[in-house]
C-alpha atoms as a PDB file:
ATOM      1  CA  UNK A   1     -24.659  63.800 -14.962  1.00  0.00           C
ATOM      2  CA  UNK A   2     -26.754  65.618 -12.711  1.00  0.00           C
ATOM      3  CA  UNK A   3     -25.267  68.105 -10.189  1.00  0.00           C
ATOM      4  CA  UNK A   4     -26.788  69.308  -6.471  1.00  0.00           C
ATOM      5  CA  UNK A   5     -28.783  72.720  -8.669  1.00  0.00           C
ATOM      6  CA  UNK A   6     -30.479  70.462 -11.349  1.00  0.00           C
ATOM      7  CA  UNK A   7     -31.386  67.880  -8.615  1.00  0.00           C
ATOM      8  CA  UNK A   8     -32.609  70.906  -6.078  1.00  0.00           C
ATOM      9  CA  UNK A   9     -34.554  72.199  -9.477  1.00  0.00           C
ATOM     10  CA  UNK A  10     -36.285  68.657  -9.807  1.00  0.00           C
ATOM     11  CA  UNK A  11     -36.818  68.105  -6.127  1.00  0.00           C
ATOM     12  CA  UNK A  12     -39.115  71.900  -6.131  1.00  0.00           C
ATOM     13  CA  UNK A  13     -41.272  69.519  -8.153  1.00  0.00           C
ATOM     14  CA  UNK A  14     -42.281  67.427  -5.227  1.00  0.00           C
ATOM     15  CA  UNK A  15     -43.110  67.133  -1.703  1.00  0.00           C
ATOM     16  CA  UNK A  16     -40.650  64.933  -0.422  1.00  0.00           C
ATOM     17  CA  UNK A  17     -38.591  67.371   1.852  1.00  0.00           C
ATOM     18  CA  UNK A  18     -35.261  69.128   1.276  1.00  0.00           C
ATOM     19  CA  UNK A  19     -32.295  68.015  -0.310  1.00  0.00           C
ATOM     20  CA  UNK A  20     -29.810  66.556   1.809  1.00  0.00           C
ATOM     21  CA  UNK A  21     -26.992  64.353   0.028  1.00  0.00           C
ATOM     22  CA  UNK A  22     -26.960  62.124  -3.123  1.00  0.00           C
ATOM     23  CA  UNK A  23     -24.922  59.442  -4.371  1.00  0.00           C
ATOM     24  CA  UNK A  24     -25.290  56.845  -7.726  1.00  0.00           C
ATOM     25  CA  UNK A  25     -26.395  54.025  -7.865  1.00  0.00           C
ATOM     26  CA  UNK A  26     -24.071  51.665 -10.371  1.00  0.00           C
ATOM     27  CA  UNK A  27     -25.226  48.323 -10.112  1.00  0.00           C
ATOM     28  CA  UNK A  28     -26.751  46.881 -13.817  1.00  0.00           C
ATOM     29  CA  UNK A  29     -28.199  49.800 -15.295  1.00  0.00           C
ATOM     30  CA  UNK A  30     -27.738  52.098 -17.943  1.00  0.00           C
ATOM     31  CA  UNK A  31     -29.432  55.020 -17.336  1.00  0.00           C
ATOM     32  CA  UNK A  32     -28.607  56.815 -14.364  1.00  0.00           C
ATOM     33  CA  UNK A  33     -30.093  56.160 -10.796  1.00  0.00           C
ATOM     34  CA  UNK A  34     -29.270  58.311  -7.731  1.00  0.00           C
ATOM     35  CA  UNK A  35     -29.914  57.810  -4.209  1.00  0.00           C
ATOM     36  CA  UNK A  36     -31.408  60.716  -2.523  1.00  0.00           C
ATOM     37  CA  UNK A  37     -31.529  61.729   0.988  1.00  0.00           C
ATOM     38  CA  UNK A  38     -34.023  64.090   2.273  1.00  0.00           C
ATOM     39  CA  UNK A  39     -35.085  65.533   5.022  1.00  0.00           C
ATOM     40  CA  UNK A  40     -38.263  63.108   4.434  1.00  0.00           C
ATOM     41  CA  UNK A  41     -35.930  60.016   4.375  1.00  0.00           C
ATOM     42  CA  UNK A  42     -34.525  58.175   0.872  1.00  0.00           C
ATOM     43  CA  UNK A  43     -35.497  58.277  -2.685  1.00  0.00           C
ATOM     44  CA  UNK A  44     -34.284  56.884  -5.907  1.00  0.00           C
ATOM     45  CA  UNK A  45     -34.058  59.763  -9.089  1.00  0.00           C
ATOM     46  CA  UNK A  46     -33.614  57.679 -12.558  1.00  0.00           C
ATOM     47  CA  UNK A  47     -33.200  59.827 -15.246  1.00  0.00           C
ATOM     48  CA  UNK A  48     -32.893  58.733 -18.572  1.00  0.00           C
ATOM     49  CA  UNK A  49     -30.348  59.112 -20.524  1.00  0.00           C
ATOM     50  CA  UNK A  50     -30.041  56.311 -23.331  1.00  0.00           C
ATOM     51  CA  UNK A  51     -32.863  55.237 -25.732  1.00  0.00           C
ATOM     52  CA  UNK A  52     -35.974  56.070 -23.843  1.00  0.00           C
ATOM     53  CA  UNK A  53     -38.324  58.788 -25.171  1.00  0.00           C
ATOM     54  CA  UNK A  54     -41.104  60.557 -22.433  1.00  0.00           C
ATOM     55  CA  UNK A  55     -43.932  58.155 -23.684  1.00  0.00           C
ATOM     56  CA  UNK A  56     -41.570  54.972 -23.280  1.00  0.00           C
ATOM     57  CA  UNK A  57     -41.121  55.799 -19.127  1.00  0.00           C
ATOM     58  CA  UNK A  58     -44.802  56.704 -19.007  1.00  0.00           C
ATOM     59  CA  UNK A  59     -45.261  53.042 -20.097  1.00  0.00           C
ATOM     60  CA  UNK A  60     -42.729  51.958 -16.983  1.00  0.00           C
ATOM     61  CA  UNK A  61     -44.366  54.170 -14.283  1.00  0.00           C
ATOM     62  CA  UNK A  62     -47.755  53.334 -15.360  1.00  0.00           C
ATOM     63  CA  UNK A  63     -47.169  49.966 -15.023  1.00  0.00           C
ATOM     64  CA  UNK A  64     -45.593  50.026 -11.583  1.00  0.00           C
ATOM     65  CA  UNK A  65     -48.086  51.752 -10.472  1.00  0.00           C
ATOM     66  CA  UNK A  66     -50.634  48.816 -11.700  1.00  0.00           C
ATOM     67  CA  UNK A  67     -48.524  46.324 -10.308  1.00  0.00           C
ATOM     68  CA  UNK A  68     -48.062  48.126  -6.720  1.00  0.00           C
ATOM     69  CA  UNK A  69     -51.714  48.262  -6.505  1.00  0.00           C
ATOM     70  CA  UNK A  70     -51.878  44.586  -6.977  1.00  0.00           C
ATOM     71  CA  UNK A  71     -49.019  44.351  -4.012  1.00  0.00           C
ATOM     72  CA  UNK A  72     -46.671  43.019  -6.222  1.00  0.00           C
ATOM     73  CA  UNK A  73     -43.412  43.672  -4.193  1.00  0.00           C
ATOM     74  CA  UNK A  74     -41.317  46.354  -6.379  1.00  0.00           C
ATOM     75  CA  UNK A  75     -40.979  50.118  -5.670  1.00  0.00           C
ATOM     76  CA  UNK A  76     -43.557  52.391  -6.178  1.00  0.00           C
ATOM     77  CA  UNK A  77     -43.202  56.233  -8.355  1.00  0.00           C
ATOM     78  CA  UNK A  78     -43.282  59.175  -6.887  1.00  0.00           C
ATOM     79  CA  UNK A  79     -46.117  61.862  -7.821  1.00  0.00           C
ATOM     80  CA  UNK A  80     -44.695  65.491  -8.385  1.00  0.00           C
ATOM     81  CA  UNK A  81     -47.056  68.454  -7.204  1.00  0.00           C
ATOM     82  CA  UNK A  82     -49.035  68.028 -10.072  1.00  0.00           C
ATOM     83  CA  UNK A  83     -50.007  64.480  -9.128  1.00  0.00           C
ATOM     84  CA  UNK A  84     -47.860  63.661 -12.237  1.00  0.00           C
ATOM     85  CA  UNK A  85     -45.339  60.376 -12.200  1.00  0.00           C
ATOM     86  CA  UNK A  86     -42.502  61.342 -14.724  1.00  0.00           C
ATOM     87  CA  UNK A  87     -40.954  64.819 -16.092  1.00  0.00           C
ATOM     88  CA  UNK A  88     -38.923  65.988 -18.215  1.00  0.00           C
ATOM     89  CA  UNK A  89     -35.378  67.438 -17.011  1.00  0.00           C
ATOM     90  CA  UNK A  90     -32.172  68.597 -19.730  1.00  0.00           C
ATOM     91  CA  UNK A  91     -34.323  67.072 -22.363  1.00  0.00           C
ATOM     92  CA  UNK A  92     -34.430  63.993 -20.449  1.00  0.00           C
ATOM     93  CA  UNK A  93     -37.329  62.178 -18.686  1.00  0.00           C
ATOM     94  CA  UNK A  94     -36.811  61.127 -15.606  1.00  0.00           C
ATOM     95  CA  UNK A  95     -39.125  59.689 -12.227  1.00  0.00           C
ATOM     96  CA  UNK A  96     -38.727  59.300  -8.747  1.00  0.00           C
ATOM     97  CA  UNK A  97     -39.250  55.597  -6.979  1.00  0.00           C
ATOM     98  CA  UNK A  98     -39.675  54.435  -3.217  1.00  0.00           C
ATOM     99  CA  UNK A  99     -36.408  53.648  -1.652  1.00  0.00           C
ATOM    100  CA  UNK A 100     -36.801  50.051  -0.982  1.00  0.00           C
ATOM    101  CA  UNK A 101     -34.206  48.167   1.462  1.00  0.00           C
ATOM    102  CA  UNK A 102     -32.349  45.024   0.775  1.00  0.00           C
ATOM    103  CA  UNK A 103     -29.089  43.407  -0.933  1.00  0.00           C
ATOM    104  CA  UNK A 104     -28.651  42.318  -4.219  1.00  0.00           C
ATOM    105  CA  UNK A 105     -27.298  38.574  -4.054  1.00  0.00           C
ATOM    106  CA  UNK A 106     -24.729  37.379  -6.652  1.00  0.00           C
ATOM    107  CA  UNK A 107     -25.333  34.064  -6.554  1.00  0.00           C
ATOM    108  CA  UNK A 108     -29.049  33.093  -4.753  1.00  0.00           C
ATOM    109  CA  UNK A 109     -29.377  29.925  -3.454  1.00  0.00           C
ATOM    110  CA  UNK A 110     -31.323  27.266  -4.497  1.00  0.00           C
ATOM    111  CA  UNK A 111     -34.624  28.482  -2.058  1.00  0.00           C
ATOM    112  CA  UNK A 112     -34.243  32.241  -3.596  1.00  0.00           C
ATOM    113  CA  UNK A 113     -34.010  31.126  -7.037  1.00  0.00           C
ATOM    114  CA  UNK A 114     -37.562  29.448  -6.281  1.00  0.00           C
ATOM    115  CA  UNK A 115     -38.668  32.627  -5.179  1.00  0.00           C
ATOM    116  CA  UNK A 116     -37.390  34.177  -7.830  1.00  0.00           C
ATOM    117  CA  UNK A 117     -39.301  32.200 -10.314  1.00  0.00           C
ATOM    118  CA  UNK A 118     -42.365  32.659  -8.270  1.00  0.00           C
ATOM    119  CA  UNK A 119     -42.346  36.143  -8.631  1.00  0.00           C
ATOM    120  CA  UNK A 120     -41.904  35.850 -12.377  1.00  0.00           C
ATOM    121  CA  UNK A 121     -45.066  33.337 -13.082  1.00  0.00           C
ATOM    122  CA  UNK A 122     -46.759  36.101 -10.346  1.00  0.00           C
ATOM    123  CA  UNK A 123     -45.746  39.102 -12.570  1.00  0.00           C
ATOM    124  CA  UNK A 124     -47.520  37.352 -15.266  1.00  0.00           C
ATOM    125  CA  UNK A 125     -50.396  36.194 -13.460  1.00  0.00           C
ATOM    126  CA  UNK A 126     -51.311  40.156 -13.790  1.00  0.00           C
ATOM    127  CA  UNK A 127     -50.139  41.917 -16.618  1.00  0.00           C
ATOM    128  CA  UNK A 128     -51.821  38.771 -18.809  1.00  0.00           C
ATOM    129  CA  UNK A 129     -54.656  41.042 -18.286  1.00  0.00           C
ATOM    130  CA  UNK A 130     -53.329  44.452 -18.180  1.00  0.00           C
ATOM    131  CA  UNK A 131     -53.174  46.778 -21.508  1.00  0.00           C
ATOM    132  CA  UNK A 132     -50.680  49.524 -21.366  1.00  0.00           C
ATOM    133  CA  UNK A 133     -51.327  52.945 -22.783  1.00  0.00           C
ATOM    134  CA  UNK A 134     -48.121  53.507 -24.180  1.00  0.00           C
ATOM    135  CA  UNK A 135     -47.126  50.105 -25.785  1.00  0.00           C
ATOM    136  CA  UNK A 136     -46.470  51.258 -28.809  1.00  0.00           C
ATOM    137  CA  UNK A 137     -43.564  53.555 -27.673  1.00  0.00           C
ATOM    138  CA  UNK A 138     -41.772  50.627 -26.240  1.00  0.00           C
ATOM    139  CA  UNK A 139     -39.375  47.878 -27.766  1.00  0.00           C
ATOM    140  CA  UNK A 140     -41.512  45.333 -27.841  1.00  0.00           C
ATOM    141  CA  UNK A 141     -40.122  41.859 -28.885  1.00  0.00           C
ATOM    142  CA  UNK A 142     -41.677  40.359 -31.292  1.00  0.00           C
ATOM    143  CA  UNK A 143     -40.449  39.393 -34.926  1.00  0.00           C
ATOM    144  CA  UNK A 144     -41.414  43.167 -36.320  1.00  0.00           C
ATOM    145  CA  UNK A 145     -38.948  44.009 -33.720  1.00  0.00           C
ATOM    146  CA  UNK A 146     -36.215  41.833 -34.611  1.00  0.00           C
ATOM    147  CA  UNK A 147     -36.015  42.572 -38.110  1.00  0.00           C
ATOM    148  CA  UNK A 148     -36.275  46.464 -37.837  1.00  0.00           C
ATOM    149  CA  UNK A 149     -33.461  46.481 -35.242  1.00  0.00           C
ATOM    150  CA  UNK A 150     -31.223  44.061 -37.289  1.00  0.00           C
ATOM    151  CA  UNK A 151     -31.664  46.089 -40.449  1.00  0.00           C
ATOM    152  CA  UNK A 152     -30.608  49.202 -38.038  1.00  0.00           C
ATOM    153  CA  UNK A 153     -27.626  47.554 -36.866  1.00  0.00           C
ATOM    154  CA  UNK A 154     -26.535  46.127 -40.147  1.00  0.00           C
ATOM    155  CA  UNK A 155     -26.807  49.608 -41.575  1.00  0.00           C
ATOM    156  CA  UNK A 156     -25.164  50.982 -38.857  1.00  0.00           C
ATOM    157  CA  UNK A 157     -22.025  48.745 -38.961  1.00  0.00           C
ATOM    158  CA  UNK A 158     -21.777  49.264 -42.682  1.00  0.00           C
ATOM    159  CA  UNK A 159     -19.546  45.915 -43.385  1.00  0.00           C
ATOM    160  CA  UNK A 160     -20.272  43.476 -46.008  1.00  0.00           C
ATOM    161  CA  UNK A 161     -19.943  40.992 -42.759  1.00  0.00           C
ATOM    162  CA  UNK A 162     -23.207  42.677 -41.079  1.00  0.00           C
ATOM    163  CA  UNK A 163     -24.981  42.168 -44.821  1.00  0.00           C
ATOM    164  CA  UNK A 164     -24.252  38.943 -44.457  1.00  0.00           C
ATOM    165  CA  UNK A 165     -25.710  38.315 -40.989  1.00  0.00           C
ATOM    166  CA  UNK A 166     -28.512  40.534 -41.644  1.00  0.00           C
ATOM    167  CA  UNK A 167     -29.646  37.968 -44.437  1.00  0.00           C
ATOM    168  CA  UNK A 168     -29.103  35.150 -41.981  1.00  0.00           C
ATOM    169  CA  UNK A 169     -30.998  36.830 -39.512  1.00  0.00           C
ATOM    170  CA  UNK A 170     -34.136  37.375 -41.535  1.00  0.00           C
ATOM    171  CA  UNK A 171     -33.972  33.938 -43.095  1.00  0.00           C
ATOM    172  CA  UNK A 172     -33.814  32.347 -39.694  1.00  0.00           C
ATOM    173  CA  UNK A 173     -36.606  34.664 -37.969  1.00  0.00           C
ATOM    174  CA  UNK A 174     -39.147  33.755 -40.902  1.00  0.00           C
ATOM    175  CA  UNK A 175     -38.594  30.563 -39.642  1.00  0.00           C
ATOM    176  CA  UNK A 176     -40.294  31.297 -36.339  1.00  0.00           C
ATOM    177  CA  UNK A 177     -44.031  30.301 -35.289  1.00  0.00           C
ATOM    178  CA  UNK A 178     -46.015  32.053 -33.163  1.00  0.00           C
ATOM    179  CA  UNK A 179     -49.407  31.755 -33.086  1.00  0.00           C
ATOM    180  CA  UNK A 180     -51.585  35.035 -32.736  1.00  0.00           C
ATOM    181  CA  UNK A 181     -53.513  33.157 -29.722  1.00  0.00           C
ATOM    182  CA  UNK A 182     -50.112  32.787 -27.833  1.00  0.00           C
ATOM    183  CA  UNK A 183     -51.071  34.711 -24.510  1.00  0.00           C
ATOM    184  CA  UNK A 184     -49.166  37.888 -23.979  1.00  0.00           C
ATOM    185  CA  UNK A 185     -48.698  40.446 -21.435  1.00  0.00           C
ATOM    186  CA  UNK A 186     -45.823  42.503 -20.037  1.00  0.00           C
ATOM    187  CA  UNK A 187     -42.629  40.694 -19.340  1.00  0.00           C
ATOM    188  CA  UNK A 188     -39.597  42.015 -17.343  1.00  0.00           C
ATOM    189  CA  UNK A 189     -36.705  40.624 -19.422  1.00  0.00           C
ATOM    190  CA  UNK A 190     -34.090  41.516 -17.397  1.00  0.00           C
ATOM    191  CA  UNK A 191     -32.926  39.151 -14.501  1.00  0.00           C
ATOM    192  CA  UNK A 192     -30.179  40.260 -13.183  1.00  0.00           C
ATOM    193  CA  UNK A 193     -28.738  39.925 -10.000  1.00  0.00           C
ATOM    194  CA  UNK A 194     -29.188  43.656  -9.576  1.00  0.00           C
ATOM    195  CA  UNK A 195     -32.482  44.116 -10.268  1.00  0.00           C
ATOM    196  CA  UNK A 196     -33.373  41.695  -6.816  1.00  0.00           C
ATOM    197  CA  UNK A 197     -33.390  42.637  -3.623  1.00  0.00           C
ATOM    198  CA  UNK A 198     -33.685  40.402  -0.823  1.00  0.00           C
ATOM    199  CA  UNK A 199     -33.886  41.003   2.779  1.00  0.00           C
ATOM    200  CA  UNK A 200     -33.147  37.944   5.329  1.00  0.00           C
ATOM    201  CA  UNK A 201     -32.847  35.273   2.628  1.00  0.00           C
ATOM    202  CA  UNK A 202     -36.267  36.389   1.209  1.00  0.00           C
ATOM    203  CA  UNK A 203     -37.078  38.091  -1.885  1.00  0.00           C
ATOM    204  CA  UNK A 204     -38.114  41.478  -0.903  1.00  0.00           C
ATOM    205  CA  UNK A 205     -38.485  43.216  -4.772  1.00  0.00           C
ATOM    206  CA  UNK A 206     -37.883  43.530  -8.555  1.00  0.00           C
ATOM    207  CA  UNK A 207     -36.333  46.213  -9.527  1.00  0.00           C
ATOM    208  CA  UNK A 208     -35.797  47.892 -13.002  1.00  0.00           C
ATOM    209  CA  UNK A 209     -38.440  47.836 -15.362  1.00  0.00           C
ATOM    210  CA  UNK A 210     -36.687  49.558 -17.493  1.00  0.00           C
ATOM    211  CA  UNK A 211     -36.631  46.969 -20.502  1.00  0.00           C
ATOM    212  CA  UNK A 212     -39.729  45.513 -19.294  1.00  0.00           C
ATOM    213  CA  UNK A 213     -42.114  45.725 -22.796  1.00  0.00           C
ATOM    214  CA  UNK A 214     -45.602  43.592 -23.949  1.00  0.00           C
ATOM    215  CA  UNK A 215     -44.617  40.323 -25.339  1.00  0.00           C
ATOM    216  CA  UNK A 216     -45.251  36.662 -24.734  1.00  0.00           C
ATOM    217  CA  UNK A 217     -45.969  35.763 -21.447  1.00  0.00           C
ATOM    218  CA  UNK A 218     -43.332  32.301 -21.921  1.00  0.00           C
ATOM    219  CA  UNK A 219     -40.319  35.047 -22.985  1.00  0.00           C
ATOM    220  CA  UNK A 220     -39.169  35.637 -19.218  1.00  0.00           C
ATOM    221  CA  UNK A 221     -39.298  31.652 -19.156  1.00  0.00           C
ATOM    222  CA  UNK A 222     -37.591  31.744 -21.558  1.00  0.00           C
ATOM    223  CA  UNK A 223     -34.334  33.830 -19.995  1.00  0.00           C
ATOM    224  CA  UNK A 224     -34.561  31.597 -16.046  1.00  0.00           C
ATOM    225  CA  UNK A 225     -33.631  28.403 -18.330  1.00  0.00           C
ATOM    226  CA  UNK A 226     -30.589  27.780 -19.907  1.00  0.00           C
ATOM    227  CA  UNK A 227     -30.368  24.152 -21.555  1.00  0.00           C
ATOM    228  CA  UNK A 228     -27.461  24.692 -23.473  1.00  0.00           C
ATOM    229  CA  UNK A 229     -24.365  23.175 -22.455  1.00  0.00           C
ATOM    230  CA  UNK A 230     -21.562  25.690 -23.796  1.00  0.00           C
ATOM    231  CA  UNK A 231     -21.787  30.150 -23.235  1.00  0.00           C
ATOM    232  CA  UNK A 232     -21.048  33.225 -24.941  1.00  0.00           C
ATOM    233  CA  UNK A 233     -17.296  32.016 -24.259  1.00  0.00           C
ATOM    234  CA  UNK A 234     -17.107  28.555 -24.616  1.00  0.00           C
ATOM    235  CA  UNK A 235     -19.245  27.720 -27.192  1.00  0.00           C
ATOM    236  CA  UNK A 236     -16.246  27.536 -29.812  1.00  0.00           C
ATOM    237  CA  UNK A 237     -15.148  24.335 -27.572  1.00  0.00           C
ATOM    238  CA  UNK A 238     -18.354  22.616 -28.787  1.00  0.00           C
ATOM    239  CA  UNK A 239     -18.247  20.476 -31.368  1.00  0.00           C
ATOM    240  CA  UNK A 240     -21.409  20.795 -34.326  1.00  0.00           C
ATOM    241  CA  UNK A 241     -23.425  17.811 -33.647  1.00  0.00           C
ATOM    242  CA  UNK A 242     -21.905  17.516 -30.098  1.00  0.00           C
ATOM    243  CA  UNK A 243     -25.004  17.061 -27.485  1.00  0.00           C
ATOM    244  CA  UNK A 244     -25.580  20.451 -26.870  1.00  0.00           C
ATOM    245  CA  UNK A 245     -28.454  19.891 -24.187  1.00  0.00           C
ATOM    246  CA  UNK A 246     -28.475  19.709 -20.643  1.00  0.00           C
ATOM    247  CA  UNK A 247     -32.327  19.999 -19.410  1.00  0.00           C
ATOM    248  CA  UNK A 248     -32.162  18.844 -15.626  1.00  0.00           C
ATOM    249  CA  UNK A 249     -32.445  22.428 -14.634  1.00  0.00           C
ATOM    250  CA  UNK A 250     -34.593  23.714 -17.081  1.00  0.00           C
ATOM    251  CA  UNK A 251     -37.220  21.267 -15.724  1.00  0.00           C
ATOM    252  CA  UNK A 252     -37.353  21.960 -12.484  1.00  0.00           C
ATOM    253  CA  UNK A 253     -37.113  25.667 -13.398  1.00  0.00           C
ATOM    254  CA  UNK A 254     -40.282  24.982 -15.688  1.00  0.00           C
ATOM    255  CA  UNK A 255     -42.146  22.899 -13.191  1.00  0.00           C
ATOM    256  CA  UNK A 256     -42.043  25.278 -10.405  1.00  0.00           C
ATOM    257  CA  UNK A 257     -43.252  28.196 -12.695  1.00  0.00           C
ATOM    258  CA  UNK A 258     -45.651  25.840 -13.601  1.00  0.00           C
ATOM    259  CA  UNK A 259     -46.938  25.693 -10.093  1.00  0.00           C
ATOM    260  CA  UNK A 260     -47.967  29.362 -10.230  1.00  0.00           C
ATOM    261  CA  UNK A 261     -48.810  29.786 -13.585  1.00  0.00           C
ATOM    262  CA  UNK A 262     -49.363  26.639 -15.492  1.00  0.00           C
ATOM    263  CA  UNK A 263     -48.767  26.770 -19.142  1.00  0.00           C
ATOM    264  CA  UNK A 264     -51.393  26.319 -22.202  1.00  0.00           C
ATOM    265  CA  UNK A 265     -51.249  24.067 -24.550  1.00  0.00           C
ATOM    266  CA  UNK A 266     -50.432  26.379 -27.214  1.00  0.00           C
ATOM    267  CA  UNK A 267     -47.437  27.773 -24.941  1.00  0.00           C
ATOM    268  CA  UNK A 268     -45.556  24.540 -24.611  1.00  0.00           C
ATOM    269  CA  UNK A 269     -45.590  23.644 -27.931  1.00  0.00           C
ATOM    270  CA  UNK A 270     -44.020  26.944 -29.031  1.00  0.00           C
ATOM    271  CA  UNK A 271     -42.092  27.451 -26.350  1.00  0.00           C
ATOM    272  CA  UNK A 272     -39.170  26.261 -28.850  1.00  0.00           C
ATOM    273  CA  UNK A 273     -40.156  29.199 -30.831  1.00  0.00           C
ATOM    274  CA  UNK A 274     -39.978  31.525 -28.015  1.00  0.00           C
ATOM    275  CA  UNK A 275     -36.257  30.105 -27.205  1.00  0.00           C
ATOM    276  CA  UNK A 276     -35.420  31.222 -30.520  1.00  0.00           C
ATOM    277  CA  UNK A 277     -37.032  35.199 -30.498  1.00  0.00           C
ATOM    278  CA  UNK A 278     -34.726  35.904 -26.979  1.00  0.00           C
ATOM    279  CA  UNK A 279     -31.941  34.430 -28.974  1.00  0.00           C
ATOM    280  CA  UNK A 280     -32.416  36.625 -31.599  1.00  0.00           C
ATOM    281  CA  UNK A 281     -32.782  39.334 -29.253  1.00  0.00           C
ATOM    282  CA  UNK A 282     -29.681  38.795 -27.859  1.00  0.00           C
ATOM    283  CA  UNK A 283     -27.997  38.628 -30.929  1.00  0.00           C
ATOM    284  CA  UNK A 284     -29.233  42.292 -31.853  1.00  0.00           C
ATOM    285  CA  UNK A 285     -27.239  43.511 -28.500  1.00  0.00           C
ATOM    286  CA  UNK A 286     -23.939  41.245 -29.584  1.00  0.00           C
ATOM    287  CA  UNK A 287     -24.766  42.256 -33.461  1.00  0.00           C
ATOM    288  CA  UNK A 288     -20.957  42.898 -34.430  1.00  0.00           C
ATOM    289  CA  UNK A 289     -19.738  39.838 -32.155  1.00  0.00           C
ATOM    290  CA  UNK A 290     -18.552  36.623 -34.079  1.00  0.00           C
ATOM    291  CA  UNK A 291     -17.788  35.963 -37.650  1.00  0.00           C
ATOM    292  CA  UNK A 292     -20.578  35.702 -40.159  1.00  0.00           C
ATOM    293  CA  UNK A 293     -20.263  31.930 -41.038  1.00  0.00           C
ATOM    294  CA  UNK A 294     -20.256  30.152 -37.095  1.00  0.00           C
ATOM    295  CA  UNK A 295     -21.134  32.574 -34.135  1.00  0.00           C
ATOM    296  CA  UNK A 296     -22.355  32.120 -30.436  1.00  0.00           C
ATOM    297  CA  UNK A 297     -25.979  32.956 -31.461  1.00  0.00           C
ATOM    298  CA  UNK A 298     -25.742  30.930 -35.089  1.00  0.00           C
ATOM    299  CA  UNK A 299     -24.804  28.261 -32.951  1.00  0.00           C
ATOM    300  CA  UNK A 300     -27.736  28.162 -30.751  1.00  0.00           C
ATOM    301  CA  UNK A 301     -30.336  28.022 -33.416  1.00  0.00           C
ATOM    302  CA  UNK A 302     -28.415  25.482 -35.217  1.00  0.00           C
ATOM    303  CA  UNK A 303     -28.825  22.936 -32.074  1.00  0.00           C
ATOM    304  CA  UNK A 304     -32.277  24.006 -31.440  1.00  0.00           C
ATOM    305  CA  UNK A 305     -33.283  22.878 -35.079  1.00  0.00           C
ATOM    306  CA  UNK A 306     -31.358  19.788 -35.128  1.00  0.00           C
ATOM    307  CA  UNK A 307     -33.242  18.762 -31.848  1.00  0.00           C
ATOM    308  CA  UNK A 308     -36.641  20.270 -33.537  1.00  0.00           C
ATOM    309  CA  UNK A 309     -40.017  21.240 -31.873  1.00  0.00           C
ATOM    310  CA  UNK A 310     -41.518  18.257 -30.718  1.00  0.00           C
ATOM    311  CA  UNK A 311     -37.723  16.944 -29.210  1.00  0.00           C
ATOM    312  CA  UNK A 312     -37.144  19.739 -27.927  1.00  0.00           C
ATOM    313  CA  UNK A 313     -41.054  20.108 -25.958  1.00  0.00           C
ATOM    314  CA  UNK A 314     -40.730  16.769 -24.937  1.00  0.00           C
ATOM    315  CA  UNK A 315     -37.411  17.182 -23.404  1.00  0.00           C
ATOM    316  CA  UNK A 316     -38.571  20.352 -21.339  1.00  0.00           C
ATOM    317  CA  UNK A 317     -42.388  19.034 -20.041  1.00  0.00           C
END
């Protein structure tokens, strides 16, 4: 954790006044954010402590910095004295954003959950076009991904269990389709709660691009729909072969992301397929959760591929 001398040390870095209190910031994050107060007003300090080399942040602050000059509403970095966006601190990069007001709403209503998915066919209204410089240095998600990660975690755990899954994992991800014409760009990939601000009912920024790496465009469409009837917690309650499909809300999620960004051919018909990566990714995070043989993630392909493509396509559009 940083202390008052290694913040004062970073701060002689910039122009934006003295050093006047700081506090963390908690909410959905793992690396650490701090709220500074100077005598220039309030900043946010990130510094990085888990999984992110210099190159990977460059990727972040470059593309905030794209997006803010498009007006996209999220907060904008901070150049140091050397008109530079990130540093390095203790080994550790870190940057400084705008302070940007608002609250973070648990549960948005119906009207900011529309805005919400707005903002995420907007988001990929521009990066469809935008290249970032350091792609390579982030985690990208795409099947190359999946199946260096699982091998990593597998290896890790060491258990004749994570073998097993491991071998589960490729089978299934060979499986997967994706054409090489899919359209891709940067995606956020993480929605939660605290990574939204809004201000008056109205969504006032995204926050936390932190995970945010250059994938299919359809993968954040992916993560605003849930069609699945049972969770992480009660999917043991669910019988195999039990209707395991609930698309009302997908739909209308779909539809109105639709209105800002409508969809390709190619992307609805393997939009299944893109279902299945951000299952897989989630499964890399949970790798050591459930037993080799029926497990939350198991589960969820297993209905997906007794609906099938074309079921499952029609259902959705």
């Amino acid at each position: 954790m940083l202390d008052q001398a290694d913040i004062a040390q970073i701060l002689n870095d910039y122009r934006i006044g003295a050093l006047e209190d700081a506090q963390p910031l908690t909410a959905g994050t793992v690396q650490t954010n701090l709220l500074l107060r100077t005598s220039q007003g309030p900043f946010v300090l990130r510094y990085y402590r888990q999984n992110r080399s210099f190159e990977a942040v460059l990727f972040e602050v470059h593309l905030i910095n794209y997006l803010k000059r498009k007006g996209y509403p999220c907060p904008g970095v901070i150049r140091n004295v050397r008109g530079k966006y990130a540093g390095v601190y203790g080994g550790r990069p870190y940057a400084i954003f705008e302070f940007i007001a608002g609250e973070h709403v648990e549960e948005p209503t119906a009207a900011q959950q529309a805005q919400l998915i707005q903002q995420v066919a907007e988001l990929h209204n521009l990066t469809k076009r935008y290249r970032p410089t350091y792609t390579s240095y982030r985690w990208n998600y795409n099947v190359a991904f999946c199946a260096a990660m699982a091998t990593a975690k597998a290896n890790e755990l060491a258990t004749r269990a994570a073998q097993e899954k491991l071998a589960w994992y490729r089978q299934e991800l060979a499986k997967l389709v994706l054409p090489a014409a899919l359209p891709k760009g940067v995606c956020h990939a993480d929605f939660h709660f605290s990574n939204m601000l809004f201000q008056d009912g109205h969504f006032h920024a995204l926050l936390d691009f932190d995970d945010a790496n250059y994938t299919y465009l359809t993968f954040d469409l992916t993560t605003l729909i849930e069609p699945f009837t049972f969770r992480w917690d009660t999917w043991q309650e669910v019988a195999p072969g039990a209707n395991a499909f609930d698309f009302s809300a997908a739909r209308q999620t779909v539809a109105h992301y639709q209105r800002y960004r409508p969809l390709n051919a190619l992307e609805r018909k393997y939009f299944f397929d893109v279902v299945k990566l951000g299952i897989f990714i989630d499964c890399l995070w949970f790798f050591s959760r459930g037993m080799t043989e029926d497990f939350y993630e198991k589960r969820k392909i297993d209905a997906l591929d007794d609906l099938g493509r074309d079921r499952f396509c029609r259902a959705l559009f």
